[in-house]
N, C-alpha and C. Protein backbone atom coordinates (compact mmCIF):
# COMPACT_ATOMS: atom_id res chain seq x y z
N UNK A 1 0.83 -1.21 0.00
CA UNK A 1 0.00 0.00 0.00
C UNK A 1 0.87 1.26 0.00
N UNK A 2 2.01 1.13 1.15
CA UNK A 2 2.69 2.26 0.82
C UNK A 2 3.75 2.54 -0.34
N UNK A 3 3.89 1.73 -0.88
CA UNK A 3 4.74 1.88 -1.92
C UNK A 3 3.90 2.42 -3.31
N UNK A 4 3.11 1.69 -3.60
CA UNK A 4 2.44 2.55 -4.61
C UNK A 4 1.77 3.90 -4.53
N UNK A 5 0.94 3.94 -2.67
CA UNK A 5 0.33 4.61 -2.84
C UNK A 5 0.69 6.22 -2.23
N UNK A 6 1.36 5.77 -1.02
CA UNK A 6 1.83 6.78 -0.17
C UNK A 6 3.09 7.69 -0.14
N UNK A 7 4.01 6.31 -0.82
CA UNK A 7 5.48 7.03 -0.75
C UNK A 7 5.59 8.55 -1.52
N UNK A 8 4.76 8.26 -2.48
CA UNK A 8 4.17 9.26 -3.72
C UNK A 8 4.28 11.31 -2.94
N UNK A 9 2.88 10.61 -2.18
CA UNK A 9 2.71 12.01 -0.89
C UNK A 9 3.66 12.20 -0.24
N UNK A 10 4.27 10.95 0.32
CA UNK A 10 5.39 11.26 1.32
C UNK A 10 6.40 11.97 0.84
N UNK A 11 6.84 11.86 -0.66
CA UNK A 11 7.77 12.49 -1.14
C UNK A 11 7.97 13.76 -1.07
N UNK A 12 6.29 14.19 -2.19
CA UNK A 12 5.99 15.72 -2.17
C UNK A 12 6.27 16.43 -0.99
N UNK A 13 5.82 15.85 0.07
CA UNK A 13 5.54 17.03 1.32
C UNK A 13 6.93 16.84 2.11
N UNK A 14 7.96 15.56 1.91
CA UNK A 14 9.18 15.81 2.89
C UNK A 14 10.25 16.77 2.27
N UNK A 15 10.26 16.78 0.53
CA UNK A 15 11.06 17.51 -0.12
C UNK A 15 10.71 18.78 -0.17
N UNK A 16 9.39 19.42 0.29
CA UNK A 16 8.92 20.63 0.26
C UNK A 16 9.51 21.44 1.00
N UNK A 17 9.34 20.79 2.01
CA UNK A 17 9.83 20.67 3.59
C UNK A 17 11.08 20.86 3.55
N UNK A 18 12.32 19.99 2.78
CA UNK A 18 13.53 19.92 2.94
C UNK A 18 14.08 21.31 2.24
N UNK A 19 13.58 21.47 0.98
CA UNK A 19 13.97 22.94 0.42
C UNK A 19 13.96 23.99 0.88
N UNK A 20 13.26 24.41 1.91
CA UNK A 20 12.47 25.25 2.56
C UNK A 20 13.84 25.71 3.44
N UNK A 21 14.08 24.63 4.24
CA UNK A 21 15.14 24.00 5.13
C UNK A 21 16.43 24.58 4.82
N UNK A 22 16.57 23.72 3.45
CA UNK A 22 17.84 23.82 2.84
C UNK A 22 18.55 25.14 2.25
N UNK A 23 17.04 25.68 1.83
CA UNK A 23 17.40 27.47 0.97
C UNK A 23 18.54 28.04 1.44
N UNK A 24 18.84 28.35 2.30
CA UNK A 24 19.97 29.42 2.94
C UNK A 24 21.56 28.63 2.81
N UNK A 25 21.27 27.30 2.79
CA UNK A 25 22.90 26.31 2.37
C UNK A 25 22.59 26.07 0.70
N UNK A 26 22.07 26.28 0.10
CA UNK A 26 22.00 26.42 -1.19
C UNK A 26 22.16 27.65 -1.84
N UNK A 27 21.72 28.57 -1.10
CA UNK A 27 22.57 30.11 -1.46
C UNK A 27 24.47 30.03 -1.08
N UNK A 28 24.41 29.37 0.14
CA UNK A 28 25.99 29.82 0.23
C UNK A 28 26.98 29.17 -0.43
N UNK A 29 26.30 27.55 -1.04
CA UNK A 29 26.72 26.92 -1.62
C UNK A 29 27.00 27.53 -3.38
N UNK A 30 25.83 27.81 -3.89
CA UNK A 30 25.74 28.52 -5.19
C UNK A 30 27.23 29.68 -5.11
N UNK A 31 26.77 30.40 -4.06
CA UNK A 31 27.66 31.45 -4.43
C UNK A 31 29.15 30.78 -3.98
N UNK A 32 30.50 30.14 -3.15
CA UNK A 32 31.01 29.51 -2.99
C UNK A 32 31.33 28.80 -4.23
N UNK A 33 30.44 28.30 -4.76
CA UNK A 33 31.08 27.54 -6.32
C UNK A 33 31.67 28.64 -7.40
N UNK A 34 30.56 29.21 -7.37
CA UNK A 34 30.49 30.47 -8.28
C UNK A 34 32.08 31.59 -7.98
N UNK A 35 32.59 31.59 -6.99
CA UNK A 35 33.81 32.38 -6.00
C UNK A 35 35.13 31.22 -6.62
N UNK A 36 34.65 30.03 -6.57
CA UNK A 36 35.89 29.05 -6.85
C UNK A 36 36.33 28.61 -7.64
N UNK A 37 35.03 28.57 -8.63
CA UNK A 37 35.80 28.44 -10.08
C UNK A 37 34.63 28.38 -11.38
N UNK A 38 35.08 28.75 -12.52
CA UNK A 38 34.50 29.40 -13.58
C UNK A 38 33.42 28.07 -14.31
N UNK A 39 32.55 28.41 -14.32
CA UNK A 39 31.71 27.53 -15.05
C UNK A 39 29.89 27.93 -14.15
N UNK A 40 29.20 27.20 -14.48
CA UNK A 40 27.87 27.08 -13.73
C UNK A 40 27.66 26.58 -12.39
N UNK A 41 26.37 26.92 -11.78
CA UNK A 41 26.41 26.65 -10.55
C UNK A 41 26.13 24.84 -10.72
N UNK A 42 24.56 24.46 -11.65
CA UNK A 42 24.80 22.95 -11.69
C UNK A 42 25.48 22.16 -12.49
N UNK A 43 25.93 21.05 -11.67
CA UNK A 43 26.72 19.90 -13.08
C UNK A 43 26.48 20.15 -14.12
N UNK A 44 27.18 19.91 -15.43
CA UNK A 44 26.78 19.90 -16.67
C UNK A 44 27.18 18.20 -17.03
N UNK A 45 26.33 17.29 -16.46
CA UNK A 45 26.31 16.60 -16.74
C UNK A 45 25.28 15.17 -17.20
N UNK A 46 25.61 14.44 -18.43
CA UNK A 46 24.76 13.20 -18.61
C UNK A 46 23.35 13.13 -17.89
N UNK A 47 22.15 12.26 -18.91
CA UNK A 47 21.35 11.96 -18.20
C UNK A 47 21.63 10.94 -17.19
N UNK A 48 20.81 10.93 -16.58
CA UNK A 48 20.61 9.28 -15.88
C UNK A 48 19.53 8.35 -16.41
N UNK A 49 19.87 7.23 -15.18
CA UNK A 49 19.01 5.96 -15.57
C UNK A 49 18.44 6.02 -14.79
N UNK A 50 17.04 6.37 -15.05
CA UNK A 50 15.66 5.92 -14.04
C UNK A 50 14.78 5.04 -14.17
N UNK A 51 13.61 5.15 -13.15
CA UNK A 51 12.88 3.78 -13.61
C UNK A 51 12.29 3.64 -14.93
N UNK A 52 12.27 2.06 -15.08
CA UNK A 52 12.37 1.23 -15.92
C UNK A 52 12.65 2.29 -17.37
N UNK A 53 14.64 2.40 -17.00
CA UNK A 53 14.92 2.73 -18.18
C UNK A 53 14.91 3.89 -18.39
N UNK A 54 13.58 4.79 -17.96
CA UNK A 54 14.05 6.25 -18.63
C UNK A 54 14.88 7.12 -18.06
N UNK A 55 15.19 7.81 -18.75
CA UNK A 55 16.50 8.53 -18.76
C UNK A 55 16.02 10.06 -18.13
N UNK A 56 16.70 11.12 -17.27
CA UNK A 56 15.82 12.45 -17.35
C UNK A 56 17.40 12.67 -16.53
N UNK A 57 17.22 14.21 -16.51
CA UNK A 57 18.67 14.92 -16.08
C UNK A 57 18.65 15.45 -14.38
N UNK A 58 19.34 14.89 -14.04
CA UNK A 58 19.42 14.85 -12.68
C UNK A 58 20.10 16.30 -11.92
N UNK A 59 19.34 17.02 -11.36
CA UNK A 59 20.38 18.47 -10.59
C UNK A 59 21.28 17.81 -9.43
N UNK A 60 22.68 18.53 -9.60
CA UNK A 60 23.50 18.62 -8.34
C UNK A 60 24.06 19.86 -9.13
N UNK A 61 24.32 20.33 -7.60
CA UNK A 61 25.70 21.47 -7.51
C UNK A 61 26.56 21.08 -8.16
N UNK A 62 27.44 21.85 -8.68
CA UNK A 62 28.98 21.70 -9.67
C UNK A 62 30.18 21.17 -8.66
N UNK A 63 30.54 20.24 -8.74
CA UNK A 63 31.38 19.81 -8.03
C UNK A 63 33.11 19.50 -8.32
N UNK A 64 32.77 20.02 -9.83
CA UNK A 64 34.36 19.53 -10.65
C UNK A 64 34.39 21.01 -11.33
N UNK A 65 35.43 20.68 -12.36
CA UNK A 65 36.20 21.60 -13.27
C UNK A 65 34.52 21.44 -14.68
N UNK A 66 34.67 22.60 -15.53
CA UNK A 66 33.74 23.27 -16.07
C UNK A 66 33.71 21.39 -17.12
N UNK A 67 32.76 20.91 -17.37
CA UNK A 67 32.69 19.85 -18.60
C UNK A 67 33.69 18.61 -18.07
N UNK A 68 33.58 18.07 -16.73
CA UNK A 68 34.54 17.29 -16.10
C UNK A 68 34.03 15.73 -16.73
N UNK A 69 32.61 15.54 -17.36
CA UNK A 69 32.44 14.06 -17.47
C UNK A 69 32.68 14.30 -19.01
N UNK A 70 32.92 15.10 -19.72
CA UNK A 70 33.12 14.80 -21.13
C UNK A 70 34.43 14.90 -21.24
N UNK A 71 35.09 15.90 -20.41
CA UNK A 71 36.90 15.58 -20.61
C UNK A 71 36.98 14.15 -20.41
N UNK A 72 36.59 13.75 -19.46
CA UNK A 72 37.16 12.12 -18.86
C UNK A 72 36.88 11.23 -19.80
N UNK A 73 35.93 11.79 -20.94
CA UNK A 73 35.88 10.20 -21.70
C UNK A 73 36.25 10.75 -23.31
N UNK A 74 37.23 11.66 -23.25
CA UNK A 74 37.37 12.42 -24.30
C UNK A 74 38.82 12.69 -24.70
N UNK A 75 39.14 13.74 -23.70
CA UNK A 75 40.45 14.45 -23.81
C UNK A 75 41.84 13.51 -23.58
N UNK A 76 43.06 13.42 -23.96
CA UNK A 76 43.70 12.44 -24.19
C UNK A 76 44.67 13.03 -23.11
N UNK A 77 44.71 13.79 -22.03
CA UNK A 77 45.04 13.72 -20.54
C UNK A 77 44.59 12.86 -19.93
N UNK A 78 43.42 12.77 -20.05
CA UNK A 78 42.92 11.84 -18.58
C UNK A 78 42.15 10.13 -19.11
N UNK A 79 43.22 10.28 -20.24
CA UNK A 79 43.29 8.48 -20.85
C UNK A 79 43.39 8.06 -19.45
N UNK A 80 44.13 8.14 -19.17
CA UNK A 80 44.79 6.65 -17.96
C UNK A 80 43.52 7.20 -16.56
N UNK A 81 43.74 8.09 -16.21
CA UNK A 81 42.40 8.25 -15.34
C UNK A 81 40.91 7.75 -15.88
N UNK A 82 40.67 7.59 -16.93
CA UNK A 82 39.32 7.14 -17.35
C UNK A 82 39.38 5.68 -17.30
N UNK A 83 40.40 5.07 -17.17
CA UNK A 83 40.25 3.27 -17.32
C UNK A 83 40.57 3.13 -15.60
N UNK A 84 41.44 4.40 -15.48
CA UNK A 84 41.48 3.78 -13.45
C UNK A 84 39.49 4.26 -13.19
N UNK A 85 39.06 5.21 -13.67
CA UNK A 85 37.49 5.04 -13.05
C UNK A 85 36.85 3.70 -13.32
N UNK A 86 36.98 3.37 -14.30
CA UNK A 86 35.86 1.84 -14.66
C UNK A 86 36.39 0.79 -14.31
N UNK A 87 37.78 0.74 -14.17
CA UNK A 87 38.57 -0.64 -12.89
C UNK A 87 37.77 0.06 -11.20
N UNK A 88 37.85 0.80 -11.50
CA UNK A 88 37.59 1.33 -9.89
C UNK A 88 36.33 1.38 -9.30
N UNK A 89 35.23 0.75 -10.40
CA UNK A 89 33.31 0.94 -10.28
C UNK A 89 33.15 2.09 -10.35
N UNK A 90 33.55 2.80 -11.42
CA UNK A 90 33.06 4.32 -11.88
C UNK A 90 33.23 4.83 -10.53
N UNK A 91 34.83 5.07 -10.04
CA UNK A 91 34.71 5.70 -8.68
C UNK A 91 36.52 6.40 -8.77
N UNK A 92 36.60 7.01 -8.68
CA UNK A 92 38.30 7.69 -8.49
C UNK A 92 38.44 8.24 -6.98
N UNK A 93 39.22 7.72 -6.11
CA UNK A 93 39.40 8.55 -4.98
C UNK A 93 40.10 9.79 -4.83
N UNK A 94 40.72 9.62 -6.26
CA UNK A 94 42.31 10.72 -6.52
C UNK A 94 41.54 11.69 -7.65
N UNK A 95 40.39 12.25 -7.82
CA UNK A 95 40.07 12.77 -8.78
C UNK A 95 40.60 14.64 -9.52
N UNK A 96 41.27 14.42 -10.00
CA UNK A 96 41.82 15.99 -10.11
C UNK A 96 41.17 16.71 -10.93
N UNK A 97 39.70 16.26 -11.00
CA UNK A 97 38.90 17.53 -11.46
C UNK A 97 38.18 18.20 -10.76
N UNK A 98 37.96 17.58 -9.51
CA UNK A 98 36.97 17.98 -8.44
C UNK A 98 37.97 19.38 -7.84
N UNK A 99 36.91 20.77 -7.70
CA UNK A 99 37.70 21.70 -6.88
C UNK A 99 37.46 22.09 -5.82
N UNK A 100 38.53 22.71 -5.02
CA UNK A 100 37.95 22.38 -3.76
C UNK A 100 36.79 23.13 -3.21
N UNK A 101 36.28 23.49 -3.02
CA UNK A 101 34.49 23.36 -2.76
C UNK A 101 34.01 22.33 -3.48
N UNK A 102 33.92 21.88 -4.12
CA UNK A 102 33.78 20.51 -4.66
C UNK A 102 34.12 19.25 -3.85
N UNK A 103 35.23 19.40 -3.49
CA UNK A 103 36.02 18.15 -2.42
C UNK A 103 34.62 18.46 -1.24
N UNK A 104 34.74 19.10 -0.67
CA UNK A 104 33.86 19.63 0.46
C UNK A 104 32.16 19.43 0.52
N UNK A 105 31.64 19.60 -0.42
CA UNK A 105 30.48 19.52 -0.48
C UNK A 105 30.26 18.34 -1.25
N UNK A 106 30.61 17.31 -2.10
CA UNK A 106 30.84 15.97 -2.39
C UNK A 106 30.92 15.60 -0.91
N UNK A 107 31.90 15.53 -0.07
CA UNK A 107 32.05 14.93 1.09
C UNK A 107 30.94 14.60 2.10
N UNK A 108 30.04 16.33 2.11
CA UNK A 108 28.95 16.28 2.63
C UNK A 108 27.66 16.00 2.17
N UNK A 109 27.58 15.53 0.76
CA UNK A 109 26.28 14.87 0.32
C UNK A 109 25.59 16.97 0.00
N UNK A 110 26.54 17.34 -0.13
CA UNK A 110 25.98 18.45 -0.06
C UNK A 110 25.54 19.14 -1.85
N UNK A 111 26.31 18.47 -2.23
CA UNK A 111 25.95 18.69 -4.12
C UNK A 111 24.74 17.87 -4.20
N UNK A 112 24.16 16.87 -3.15
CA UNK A 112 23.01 16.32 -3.87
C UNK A 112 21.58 17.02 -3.51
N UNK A 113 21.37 17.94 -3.05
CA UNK A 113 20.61 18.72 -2.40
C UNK A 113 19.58 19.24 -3.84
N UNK A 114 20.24 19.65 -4.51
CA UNK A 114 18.99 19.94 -5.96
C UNK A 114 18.37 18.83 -6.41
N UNK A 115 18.54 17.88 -6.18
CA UNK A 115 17.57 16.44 -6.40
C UNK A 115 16.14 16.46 -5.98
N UNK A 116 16.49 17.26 -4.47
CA UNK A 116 14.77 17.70 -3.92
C UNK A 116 13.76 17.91 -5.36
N UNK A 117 14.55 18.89 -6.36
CA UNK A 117 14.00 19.11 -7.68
C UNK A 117 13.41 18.12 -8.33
N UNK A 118 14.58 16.80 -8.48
CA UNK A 118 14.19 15.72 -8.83
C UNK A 118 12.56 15.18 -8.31
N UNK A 119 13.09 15.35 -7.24
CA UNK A 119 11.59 14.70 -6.29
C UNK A 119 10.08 15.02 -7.26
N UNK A 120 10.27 16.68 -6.71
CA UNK A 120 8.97 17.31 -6.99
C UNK A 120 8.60 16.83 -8.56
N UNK A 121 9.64 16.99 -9.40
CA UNK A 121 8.76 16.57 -10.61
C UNK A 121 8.59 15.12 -10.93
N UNK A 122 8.84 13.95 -9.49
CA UNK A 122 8.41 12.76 -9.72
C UNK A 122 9.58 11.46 -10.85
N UNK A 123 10.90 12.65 -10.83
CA UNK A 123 11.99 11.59 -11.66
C UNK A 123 12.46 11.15 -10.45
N UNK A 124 12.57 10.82 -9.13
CA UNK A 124 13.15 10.70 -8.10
C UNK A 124 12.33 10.32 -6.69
N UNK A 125 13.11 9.86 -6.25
CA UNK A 125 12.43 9.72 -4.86
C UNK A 125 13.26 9.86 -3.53
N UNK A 126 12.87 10.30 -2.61
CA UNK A 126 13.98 10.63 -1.56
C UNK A 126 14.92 8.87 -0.91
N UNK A 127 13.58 8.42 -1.47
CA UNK A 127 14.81 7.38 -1.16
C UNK A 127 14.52 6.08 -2.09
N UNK A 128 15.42 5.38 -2.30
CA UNK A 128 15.80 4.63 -3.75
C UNK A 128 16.83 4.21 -3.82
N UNK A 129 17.15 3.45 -5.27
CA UNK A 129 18.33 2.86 -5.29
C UNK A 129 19.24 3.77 -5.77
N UNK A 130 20.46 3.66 -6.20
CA UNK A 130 21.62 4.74 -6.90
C UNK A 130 21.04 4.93 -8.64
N UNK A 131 21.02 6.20 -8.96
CA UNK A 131 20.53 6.41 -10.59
C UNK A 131 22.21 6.59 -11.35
N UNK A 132 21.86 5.93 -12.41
CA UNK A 132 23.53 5.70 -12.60
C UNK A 132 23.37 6.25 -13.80
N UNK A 133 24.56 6.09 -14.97
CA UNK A 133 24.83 6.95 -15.90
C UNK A 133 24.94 5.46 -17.05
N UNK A 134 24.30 5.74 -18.25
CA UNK A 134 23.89 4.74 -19.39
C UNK A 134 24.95 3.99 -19.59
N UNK A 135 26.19 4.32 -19.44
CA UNK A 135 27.25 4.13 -20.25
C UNK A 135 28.21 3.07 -18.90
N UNK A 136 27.78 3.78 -17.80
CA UNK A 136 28.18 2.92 -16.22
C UNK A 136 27.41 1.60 -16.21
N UNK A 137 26.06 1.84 -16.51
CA UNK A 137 24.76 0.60 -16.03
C UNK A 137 25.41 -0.64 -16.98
N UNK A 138 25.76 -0.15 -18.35
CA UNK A 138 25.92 -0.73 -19.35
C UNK A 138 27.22 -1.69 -19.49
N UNK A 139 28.42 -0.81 -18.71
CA UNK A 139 29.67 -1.96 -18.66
C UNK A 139 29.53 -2.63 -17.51
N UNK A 140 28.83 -1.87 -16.25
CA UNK A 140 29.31 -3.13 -15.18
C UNK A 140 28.60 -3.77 -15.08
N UNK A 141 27.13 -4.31 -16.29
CA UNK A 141 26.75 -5.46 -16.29
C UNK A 141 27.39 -6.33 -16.98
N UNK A 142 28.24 -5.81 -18.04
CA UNK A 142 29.01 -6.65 -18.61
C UNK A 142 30.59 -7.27 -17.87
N UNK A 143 30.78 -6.53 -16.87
CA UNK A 143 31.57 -6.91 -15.85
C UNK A 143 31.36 -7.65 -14.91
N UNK A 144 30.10 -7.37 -14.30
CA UNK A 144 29.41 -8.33 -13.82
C UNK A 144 27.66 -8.98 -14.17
N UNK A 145 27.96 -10.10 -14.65
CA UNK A 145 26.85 -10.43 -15.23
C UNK A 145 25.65 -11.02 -14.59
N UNK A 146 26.30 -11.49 -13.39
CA UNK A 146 25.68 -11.83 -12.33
C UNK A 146 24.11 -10.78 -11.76
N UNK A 147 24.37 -9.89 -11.96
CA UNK A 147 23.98 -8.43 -11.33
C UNK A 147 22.73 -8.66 -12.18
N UNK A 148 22.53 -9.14 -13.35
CA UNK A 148 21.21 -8.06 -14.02
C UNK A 148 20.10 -8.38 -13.49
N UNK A 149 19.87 -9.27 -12.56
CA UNK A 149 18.60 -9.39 -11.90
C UNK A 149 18.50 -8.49 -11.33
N UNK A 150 19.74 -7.88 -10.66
CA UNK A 150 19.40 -6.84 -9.29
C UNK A 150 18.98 -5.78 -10.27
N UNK A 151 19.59 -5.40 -11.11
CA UNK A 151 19.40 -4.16 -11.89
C UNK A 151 18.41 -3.68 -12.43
N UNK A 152 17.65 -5.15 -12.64
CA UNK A 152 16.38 -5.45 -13.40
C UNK A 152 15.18 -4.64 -11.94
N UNK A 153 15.23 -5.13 -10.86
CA UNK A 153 14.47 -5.00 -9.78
C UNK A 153 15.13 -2.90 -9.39
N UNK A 154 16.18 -3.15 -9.68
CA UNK A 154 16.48 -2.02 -8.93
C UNK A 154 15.58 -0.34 -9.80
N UNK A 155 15.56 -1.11 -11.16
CA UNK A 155 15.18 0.43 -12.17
C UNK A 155 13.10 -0.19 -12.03
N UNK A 156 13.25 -1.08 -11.14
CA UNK A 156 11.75 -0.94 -11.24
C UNK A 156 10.84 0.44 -10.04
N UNK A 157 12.12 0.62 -9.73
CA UNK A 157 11.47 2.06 -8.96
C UNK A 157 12.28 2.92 -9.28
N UNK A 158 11.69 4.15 -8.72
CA UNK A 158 12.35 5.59 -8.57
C UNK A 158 13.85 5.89 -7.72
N UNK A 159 14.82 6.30 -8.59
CA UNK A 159 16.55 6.05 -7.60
C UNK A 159 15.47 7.04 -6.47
N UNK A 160 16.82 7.07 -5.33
CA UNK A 160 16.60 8.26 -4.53
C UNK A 160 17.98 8.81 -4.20
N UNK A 161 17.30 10.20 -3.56
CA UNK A 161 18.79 10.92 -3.23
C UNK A 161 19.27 9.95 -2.27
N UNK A 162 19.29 9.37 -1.38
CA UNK A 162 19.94 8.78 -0.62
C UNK A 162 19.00 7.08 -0.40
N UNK A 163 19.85 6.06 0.51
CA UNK A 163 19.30 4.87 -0.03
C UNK A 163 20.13 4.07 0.50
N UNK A 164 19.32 2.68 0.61
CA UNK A 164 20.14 1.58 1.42
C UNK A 164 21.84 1.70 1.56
N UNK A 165 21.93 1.29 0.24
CA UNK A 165 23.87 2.00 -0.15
C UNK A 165 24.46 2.79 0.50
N UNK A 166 23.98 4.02 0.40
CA UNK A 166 24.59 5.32 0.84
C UNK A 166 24.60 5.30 2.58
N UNK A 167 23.95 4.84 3.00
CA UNK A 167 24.02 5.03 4.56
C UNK A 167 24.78 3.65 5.32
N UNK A 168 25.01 2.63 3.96
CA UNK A 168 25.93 1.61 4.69
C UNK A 168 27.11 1.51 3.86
N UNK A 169 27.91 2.56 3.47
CA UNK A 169 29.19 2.22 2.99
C UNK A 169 29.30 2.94 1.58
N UNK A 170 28.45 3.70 1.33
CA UNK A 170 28.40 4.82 -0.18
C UNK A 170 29.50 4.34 -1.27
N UNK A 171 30.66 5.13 -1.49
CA UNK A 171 31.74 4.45 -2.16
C UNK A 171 32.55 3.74 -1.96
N UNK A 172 32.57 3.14 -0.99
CA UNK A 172 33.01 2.14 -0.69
C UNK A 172 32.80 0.67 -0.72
N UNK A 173 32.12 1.02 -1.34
CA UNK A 173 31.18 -0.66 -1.89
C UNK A 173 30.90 -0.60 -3.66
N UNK A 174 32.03 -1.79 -4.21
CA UNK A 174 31.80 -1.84 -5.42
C UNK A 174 30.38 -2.38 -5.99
N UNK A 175 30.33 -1.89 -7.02
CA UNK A 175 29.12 -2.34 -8.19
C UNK A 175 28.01 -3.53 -8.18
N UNK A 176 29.02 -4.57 -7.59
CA UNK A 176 28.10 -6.12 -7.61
C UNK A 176 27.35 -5.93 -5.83
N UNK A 177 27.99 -5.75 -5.02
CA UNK A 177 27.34 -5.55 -4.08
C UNK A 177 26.35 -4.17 -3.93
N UNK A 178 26.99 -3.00 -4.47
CA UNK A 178 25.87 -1.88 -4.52
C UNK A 178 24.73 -2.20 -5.36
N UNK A 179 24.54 -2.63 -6.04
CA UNK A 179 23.26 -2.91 -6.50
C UNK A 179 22.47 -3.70 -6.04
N UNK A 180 23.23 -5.24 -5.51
CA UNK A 180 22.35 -6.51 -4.57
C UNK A 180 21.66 -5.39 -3.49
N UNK A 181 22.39 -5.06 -2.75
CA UNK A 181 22.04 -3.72 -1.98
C UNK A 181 20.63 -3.44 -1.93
N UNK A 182 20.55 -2.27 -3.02
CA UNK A 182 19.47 -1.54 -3.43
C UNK A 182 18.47 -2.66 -4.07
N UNK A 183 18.64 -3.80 -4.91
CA UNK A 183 17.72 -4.92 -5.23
C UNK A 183 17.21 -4.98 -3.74
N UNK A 184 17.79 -5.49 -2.68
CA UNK A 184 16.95 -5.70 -1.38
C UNK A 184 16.21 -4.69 -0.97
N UNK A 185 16.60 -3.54 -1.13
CA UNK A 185 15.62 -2.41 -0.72
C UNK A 185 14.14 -2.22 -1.07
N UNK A 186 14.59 -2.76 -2.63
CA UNK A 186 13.35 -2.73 -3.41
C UNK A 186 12.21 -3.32 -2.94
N UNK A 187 12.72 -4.89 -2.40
CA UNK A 187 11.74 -5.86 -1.81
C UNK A 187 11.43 -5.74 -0.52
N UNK A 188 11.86 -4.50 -0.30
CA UNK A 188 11.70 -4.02 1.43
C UNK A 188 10.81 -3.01 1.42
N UNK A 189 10.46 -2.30 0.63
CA UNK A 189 10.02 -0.95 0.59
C UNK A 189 8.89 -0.99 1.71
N UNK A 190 9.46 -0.33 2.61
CA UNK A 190 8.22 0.37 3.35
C UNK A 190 8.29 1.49 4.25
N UNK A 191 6.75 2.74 4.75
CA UNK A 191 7.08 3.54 5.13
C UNK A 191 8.63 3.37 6.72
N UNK A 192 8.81 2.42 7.38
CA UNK A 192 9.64 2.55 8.62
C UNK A 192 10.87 2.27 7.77
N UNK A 193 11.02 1.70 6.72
CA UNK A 193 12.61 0.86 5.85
C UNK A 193 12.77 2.81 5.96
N UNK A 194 11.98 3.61 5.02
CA UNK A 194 12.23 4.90 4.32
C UNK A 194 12.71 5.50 5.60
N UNK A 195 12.11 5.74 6.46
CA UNK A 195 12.10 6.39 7.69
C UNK A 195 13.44 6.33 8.31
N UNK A 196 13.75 4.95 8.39
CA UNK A 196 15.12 4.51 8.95
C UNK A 196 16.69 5.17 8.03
N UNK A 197 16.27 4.95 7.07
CA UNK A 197 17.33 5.24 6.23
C UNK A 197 17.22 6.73 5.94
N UNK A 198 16.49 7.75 5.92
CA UNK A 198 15.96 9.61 5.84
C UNK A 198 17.09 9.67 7.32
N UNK A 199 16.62 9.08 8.46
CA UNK A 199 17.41 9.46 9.76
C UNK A 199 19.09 9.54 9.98
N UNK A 200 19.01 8.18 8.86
CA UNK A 200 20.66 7.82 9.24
C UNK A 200 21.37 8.71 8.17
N UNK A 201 20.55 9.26 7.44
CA UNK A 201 21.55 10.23 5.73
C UNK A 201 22.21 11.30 6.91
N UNK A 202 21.53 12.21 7.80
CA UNK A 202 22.30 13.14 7.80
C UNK A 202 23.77 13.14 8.96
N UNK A 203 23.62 11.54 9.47
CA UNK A 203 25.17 11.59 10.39
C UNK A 203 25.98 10.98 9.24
N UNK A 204 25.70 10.35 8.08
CA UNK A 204 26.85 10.24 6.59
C UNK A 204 26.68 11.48 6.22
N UNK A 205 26.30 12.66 6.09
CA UNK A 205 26.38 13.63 5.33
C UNK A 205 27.35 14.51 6.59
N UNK A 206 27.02 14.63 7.72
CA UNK A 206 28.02 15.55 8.73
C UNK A 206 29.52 14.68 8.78
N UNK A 207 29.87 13.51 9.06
CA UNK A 207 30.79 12.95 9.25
C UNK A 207 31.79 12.34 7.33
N UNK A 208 30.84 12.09 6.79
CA UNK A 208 31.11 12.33 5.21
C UNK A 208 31.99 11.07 4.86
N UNK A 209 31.22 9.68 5.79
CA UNK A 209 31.72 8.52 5.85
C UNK A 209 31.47 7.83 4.29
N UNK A 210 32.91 7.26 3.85
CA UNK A 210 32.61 6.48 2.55
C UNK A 210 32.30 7.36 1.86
N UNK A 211 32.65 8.72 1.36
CA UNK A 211 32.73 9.57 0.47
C UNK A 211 34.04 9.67 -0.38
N UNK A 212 33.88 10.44 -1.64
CA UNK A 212 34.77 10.36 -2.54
C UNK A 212 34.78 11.62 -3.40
């Protein structure tokens, strides 16, 4: 019942709520990026993968150098950094595009805060599995093949900003297990699972455990 019917409401009115909240760290944040380095306040980056499949563009704060996901799979500097990300589960700990306000607010879950956006127009849910990038979903099933059941279960709902994953080990947990992960969530869904995991986001977001 609550999954089809409630989580829906629950969304609208906790993200309403959270923006409201959030406004005044989203001003200092905006301006802070804007002070540190040249480009836009949000990512300019890729769609994502949402449920079942569709694709829609996800807001975060700017957290890298101006066009950081098209250098990486482009520019013939960061050859050898683009094969250490996809050995690494689309993850770099050493990333030298990220600047610092970037380092900082990555750390704090604090670039994911425009997702609330996500919410309201229903590409998202506050809580969910990880929404990944076409080109990510696409090799590490072929890396791991094992996975496409989970993957299969996992895009049958809405990602969320935060989510089973993220509050037990975020980047620190490669691909085959982050997804089994979020597959279990799926088959868990309920209002106290959501509840539990909304509580525990903001001591990973102050302490900035398993960040990257």
């Amino acid at each position: 019942m609550y999954k089809i019917y409630f989580k829906r409401v629950f969304d609208i009115f906790t993200s309403s709520v959270l923006l409201v909240f959030f406004l005044p760290v989203c001003l200092v944040v905006a301006i802070a990026i804007k002070l540190d380095s040249s480009g836009p306040v949000f990512a300019d980056v890729p769609e994502r993968v949402g449920q079942k499949g569709k694709k829609f563009k996800m807001y975060k704060f700017r957290s890298m150098i101006q066009n950081a996901h098209l250098l990486l799979r482009t520019d013939r500097r960061f050859k050898e950094l683009y094969e250490e990300y996809k050995k690494g589960s689309y993850k770099l700990k050493n990333d030298p595009r990220i600047t610092r306000v970037g380092k900082f607010i990555r750390k704090h879950s604090l670039d994911e805060i425009p997702q609330l956006l996500n919410v309201l127009r229903g590409e998202m849910s506050l809580v969910g599995p990880r929404a990944y990038y076409p080109d990510e979903l696409e090799n590490q099933q072929k890396e791991h093949p094992n996975t496409k059941k989970y993957v299969s279960d996992a895009l049958s709902v809405k990602p969320g900003i935060t989510g089973l994953w993220q509050v037990t080990g975020r980047s620190e947990i490669n691909f085959d297990k982050r997804i089994a992960i979020d597959a279990r969530y799926v088959h868990n869904i309920s209002l106290g699972e959501d509840l539990k995991i909304i509580l525990q986001t903001p001591l990973v977001m102050i302490t900035g455990r398993g960040a990257i």
